[in-house]
PDB file of N, CA and C in Angstrom:
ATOM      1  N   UNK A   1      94.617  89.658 118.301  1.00  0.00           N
ATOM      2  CA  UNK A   1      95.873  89.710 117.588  1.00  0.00           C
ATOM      3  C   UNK A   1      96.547  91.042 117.886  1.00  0.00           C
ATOM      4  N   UNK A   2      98.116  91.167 117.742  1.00  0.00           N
ATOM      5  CA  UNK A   2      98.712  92.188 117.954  1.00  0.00           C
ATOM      6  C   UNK A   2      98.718  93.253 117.123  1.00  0.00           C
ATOM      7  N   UNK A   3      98.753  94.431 117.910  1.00  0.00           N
ATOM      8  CA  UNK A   3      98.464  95.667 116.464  1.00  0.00           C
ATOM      9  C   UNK A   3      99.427  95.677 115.208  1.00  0.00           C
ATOM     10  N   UNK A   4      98.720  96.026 114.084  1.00  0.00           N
ATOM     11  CA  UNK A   4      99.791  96.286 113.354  1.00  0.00           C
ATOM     12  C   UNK A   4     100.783  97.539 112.907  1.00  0.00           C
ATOM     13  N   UNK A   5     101.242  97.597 113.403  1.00  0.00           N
ATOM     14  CA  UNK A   5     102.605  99.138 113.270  1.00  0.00           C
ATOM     15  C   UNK A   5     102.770  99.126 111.693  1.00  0.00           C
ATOM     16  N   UNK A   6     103.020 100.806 111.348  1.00  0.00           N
ATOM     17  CA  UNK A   6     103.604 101.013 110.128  1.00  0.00           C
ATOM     18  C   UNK A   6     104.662 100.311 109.887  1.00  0.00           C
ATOM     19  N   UNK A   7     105.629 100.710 111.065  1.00  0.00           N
ATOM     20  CA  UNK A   7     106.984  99.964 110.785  1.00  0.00           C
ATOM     21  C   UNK A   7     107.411  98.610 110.218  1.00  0.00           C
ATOM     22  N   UNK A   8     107.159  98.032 110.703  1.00  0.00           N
ATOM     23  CA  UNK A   8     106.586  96.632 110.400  1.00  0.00           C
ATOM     24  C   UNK A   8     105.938  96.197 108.934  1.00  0.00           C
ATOM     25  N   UNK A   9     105.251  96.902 108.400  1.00  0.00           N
ATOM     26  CA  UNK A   9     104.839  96.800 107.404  1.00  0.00           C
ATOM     27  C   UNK A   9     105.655  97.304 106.261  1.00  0.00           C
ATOM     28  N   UNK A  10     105.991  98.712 106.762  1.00  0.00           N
ATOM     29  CA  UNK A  10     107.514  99.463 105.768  1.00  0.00           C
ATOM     30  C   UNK A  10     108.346  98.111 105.520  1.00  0.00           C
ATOM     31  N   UNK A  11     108.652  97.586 106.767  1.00  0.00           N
ATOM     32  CA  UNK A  11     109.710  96.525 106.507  1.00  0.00           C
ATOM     33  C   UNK A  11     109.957  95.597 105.323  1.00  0.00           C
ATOM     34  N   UNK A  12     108.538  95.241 105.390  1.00  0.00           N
ATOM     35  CA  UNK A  12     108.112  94.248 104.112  1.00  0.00           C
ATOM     36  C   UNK A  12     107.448  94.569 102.817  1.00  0.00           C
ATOM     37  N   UNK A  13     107.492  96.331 102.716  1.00  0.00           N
ATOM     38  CA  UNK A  13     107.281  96.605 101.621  1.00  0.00           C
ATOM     39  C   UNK A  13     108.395  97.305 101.188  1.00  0.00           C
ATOM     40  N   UNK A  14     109.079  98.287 101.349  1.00  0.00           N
ATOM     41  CA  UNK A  14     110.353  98.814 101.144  1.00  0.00           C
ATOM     42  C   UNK A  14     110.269 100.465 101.658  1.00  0.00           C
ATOM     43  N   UNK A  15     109.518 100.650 101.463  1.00  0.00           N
ATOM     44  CA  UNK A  15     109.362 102.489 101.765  1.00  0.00           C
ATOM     45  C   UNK A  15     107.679 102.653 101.991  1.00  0.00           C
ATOM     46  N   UNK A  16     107.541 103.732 102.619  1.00  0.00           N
ATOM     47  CA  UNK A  16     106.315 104.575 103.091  1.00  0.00           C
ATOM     48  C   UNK A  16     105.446 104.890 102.466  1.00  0.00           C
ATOM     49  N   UNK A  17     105.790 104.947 100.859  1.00  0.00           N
ATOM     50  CA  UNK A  17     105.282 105.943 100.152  1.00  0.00           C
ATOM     51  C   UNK A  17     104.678 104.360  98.925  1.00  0.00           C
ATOM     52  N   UNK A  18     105.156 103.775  99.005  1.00  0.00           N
ATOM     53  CA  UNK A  18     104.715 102.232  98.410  1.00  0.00           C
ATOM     54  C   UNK A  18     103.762 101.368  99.547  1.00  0.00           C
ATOM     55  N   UNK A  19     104.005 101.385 100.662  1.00  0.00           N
ATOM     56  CA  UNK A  19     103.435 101.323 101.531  1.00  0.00           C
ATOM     57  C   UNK A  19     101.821 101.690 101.351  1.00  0.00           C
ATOM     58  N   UNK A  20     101.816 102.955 101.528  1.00  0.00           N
ATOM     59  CA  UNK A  20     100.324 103.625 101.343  1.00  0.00           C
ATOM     60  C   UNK A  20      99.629 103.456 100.131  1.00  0.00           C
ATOM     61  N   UNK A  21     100.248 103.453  98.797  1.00  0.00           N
ATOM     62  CA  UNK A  21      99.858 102.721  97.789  1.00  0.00           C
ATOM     63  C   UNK A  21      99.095 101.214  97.619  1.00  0.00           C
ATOM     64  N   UNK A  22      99.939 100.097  98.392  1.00  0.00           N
ATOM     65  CA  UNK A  22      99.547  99.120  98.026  1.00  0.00           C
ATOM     66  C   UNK A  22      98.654  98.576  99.199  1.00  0.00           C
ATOM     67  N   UNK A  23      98.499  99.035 100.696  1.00  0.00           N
ATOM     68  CA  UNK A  23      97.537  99.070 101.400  1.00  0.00           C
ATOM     69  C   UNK A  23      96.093  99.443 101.198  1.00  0.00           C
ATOM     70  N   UNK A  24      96.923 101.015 100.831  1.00  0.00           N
ATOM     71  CA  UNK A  24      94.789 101.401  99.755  1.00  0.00           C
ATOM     72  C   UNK A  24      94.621 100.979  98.510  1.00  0.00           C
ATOM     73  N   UNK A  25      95.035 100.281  98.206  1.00  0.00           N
ATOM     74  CA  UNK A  25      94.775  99.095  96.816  1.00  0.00           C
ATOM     75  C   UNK A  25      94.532  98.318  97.449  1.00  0.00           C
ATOM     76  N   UNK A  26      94.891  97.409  98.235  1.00  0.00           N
ATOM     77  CA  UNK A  26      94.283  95.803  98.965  1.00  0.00           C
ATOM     78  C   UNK A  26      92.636  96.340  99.901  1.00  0.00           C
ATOM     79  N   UNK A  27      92.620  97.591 100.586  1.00  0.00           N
ATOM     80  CA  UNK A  27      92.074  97.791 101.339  1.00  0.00           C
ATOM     81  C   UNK A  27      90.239  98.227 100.238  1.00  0.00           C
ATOM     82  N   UNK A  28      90.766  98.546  99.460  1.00  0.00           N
ATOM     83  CA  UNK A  28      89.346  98.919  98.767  1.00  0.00           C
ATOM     84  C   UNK A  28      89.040  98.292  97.955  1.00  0.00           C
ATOM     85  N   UNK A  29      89.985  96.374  97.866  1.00  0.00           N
ATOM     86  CA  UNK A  29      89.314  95.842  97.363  1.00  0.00           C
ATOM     87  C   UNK A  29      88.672  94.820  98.309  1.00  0.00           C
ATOM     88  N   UNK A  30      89.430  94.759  99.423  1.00  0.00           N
ATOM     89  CA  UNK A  30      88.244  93.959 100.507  1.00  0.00           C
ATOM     90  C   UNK A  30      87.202  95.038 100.640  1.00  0.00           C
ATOM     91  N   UNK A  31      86.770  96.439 101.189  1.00  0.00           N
ATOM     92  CA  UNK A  31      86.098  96.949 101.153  1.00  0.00           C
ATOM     93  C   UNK A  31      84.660  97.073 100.125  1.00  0.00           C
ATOM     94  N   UNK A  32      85.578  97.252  99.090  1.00  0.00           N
ATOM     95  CA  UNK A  32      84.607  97.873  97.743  1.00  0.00           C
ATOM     96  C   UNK A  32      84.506  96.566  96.992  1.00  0.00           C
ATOM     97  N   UNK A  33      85.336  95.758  96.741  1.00  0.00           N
ATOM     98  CA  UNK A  33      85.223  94.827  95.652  1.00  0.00           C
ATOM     99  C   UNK A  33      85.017  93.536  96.078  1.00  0.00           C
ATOM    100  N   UNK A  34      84.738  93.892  97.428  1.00  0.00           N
ATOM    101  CA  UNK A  34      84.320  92.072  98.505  1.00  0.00           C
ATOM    102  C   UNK A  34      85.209  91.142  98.300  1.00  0.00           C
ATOM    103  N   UNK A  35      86.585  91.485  98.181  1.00  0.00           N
ATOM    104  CA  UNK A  35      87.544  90.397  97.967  1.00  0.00           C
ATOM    105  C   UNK A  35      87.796  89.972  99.335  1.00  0.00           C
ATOM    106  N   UNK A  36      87.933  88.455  99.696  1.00  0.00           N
ATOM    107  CA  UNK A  36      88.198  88.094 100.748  1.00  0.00           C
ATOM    108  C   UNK A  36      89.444  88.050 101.680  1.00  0.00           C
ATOM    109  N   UNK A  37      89.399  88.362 103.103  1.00  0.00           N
ATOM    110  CA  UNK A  37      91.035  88.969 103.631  1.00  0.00           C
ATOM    111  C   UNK A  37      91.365  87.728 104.137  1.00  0.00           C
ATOM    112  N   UNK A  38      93.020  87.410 104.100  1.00  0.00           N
ATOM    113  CA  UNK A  38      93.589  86.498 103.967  1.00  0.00           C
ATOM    114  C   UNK A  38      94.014  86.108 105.240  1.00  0.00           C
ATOM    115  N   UNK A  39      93.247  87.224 106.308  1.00  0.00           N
ATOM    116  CA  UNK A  39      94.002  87.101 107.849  1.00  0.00           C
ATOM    117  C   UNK A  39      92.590  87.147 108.234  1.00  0.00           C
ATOM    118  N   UNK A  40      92.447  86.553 110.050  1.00  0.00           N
ATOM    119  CA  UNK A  40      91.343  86.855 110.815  1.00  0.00           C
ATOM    120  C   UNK A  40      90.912  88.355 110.450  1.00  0.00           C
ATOM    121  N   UNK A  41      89.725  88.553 110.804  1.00  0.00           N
ATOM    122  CA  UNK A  41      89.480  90.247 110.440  1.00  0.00           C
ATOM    123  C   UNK A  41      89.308  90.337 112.086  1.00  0.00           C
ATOM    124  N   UNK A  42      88.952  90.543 112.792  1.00  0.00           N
ATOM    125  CA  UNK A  42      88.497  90.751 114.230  1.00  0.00           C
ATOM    126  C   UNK A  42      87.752  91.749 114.481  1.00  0.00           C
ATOM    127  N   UNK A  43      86.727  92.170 113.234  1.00  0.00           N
ATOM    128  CA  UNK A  43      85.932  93.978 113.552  1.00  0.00           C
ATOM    129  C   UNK A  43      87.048  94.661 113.177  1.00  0.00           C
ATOM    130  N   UNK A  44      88.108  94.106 112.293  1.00  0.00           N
ATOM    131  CA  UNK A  44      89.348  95.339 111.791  1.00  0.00           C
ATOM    132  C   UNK A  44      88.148  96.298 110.735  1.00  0.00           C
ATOM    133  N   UNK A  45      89.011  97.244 110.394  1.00  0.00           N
ATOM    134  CA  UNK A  45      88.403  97.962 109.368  1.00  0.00           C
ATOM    135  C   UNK A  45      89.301  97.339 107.886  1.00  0.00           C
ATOM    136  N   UNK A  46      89.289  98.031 106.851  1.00  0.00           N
ATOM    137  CA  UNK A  46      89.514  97.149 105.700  1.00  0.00           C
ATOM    138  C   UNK A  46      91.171  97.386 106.003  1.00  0.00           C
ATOM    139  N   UNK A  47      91.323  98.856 106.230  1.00  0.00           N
ATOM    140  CA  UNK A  47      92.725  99.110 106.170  1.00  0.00           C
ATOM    141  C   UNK A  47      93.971  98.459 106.897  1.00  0.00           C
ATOM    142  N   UNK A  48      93.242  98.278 108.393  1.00  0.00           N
ATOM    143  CA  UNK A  48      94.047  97.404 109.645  1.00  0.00           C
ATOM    144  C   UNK A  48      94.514  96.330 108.476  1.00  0.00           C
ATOM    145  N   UNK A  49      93.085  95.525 108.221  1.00  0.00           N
ATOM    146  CA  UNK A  49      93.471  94.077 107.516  1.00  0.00           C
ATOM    147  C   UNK A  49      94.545  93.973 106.521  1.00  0.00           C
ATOM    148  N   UNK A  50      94.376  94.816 105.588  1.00  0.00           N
ATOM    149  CA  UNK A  50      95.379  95.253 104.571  1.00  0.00           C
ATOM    150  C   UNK A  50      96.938  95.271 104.983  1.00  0.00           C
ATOM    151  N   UNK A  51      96.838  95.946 106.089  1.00  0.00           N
ATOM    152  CA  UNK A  51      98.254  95.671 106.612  1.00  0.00           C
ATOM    153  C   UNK A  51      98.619  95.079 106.991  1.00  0.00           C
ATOM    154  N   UNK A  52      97.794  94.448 107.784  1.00  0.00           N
ATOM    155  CA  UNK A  52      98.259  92.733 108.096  1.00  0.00           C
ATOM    156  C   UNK A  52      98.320  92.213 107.405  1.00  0.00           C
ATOM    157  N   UNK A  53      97.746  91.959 106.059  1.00  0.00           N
ATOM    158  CA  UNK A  53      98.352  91.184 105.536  1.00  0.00           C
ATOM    159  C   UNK A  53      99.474  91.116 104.427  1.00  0.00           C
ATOM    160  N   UNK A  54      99.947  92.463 104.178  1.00  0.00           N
ATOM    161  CA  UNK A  54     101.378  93.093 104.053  1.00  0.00           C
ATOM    162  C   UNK A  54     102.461  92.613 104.863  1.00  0.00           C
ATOM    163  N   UNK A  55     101.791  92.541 106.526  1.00  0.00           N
ATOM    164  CA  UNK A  55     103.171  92.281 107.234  1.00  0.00           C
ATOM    165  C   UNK A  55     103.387  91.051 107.165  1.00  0.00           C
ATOM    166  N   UNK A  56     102.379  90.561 107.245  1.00  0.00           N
ATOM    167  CA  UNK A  56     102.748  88.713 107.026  1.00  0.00           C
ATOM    168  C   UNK A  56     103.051  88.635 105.696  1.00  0.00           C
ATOM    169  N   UNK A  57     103.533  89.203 105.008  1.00  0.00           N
ATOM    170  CA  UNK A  57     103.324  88.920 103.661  1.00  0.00           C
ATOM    171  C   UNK A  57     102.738  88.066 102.434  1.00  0.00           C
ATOM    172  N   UNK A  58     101.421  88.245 102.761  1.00  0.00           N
ATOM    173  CA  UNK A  58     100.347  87.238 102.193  1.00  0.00           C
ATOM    174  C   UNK A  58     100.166  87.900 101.061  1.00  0.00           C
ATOM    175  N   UNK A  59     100.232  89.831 100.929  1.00  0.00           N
ATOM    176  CA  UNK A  59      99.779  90.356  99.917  1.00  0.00           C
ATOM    177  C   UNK A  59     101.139  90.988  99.631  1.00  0.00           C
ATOM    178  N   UNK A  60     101.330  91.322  98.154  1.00  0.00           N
ATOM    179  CA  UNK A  60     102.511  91.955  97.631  1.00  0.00           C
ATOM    180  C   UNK A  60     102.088  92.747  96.528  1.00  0.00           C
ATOM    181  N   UNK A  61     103.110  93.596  96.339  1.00  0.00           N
ATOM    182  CA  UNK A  61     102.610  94.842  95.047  1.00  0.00           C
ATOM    183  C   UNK A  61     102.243  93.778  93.869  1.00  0.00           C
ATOM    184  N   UNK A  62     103.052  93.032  93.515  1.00  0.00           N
ATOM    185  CA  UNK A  62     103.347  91.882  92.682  1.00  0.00           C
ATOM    186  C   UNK A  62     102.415  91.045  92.606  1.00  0.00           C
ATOM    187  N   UNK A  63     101.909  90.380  94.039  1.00  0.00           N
ATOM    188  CA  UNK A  63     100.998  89.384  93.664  1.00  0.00           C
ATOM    189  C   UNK A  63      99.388  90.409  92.969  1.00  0.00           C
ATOM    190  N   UNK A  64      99.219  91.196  93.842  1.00  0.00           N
ATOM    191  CA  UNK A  64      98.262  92.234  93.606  1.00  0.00           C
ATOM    192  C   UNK A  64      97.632  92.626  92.057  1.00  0.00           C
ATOM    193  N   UNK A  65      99.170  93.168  91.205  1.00  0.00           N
ATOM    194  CA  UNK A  65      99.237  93.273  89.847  1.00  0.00           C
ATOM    195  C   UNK A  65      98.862  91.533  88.722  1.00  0.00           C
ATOM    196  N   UNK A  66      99.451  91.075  89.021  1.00  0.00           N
ATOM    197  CA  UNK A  66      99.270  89.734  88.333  1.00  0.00           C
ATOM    198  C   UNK A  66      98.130  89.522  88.680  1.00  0.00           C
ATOM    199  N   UNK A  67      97.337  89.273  89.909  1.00  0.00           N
ATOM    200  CA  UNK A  67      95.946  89.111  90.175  1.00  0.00           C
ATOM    201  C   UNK A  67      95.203  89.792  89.482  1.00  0.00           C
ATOM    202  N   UNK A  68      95.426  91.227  88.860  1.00  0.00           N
ATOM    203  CA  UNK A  68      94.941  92.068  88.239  1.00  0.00           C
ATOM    204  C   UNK A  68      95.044  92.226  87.242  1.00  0.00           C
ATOM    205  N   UNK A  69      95.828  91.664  86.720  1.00  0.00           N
ATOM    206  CA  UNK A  69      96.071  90.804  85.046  1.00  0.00           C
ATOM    207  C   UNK A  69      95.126  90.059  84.220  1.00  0.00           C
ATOM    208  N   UNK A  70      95.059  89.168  85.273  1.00  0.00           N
ATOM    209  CA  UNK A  70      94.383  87.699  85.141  1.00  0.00           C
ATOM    210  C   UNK A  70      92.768  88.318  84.899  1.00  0.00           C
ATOM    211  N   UNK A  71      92.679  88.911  86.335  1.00  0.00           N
ATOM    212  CA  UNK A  71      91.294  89.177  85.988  1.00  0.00           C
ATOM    213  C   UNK A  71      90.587  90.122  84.793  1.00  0.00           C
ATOM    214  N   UNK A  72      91.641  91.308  84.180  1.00  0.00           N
ATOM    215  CA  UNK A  72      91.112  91.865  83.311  1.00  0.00           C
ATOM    216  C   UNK A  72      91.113  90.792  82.025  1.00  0.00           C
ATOM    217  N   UNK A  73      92.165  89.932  81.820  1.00  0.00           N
ATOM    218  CA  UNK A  73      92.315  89.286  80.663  1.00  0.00           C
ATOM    219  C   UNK A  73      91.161  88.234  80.838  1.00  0.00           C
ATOM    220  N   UNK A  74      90.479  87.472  81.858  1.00  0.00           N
ATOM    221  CA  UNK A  74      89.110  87.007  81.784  1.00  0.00           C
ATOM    222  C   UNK A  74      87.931  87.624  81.771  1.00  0.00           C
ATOM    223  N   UNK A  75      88.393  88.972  81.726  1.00  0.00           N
ATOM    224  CA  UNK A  75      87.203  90.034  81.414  1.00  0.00           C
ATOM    225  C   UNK A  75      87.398  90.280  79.724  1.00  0.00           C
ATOM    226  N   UNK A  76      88.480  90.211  79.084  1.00  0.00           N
ATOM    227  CA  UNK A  76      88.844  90.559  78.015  1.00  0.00           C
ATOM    228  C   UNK A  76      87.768  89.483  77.417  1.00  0.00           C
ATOM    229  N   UNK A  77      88.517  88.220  77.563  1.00  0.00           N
ATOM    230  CA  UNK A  77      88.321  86.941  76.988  1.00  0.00           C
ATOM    231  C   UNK A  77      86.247  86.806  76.935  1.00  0.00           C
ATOM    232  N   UNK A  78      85.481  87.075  78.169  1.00  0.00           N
ATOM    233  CA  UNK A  78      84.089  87.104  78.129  1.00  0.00           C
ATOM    234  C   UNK A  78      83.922  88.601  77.519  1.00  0.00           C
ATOM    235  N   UNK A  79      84.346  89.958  77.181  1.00  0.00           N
ATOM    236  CA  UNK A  79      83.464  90.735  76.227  1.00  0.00           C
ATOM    237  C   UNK A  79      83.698  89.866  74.915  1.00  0.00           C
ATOM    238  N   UNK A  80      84.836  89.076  74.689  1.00  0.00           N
ATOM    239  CA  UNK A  80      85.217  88.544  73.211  1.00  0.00           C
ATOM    240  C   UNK A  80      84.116  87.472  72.919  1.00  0.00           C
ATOM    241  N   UNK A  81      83.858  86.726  73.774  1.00  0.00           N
ATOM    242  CA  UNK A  81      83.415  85.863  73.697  1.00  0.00           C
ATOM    243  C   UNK A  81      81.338  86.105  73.113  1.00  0.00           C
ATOM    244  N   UNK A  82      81.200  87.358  73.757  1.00  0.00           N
ATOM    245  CA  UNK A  82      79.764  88.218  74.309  1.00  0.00           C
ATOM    246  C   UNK A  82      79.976  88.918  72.464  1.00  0.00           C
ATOM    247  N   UNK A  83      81.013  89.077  72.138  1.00  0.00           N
ATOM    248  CA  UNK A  83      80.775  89.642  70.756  1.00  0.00           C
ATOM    249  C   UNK A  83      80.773  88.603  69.523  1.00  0.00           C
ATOM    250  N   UNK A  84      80.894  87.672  70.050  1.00  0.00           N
ATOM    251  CA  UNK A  84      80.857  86.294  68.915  1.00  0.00           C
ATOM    252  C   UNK A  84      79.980  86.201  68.807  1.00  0.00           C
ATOM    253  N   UNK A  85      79.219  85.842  70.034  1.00  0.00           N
ATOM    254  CA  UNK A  85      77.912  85.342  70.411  1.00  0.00           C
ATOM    255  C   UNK A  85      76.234  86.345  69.407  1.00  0.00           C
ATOM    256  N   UNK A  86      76.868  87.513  69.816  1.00  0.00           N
ATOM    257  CA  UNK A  86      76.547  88.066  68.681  1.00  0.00           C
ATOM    258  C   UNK A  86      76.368  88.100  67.277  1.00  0.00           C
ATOM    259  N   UNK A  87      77.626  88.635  67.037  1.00  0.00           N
ATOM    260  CA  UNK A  87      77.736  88.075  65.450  1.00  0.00           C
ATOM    261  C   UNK A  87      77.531  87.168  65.020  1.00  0.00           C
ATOM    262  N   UNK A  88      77.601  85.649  65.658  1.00  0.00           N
ATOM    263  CA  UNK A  88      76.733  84.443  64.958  1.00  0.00           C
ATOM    264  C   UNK A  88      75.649  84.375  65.015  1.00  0.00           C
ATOM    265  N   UNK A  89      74.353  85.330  66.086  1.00  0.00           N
ATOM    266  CA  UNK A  89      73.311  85.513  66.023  1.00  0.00           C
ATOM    267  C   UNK A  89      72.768  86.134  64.869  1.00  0.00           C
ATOM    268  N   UNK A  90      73.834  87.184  64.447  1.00  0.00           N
ATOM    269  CA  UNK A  90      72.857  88.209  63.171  1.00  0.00           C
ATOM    270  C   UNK A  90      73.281  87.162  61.758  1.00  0.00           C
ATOM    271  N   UNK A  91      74.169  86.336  62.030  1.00  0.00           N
ATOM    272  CA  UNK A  91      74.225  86.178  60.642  1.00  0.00           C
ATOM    273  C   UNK A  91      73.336  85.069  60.253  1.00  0.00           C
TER     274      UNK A  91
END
């Protein structure tokens, strides 16, 4: 596959400085959090991927955040659930 240029990626995010933000947010969660990348990887490193899939626009600041919503609020929902479970035990 063809390299991916900053430029290119600026394009579809708006500026440089949002850019680097939401790349090392996608990038350390394929890395660190084993989330799966939405493009071929080809031996990329996490970051290449990240941007690819910025430029294709598969990933967005937006989708990113809402994804990150969801998942804390099903994290919310199982400690709630982990403290019921509890309290109907002692009583």
């Amino acid at each position: 596959m063809a390299r991916v240029t900053v430029e290119d990626a600026v394009d579809k995010v708006g500026n440089r400085f949002d850019l680097v933000l939401v790349a090392a947010r996608r990038a350390r969660q394929i890395a660190i959090e084993g989330k799966d990348p939405l493009v071929e990887t080809e031996n990329d490193k996490p970051t290449v991927i990240a941007l690819r899939e910025l430029e294709q626009e598969l990933v967005t600041a937006e989708t990113m955040d809402a994804e990150a919503a969801r998942e804390k609020e099903q994290q919310e929902q199982a400690e709630y659930q982990s403290i019921a479970n509890i309290v109907s035990d002692q009583e």
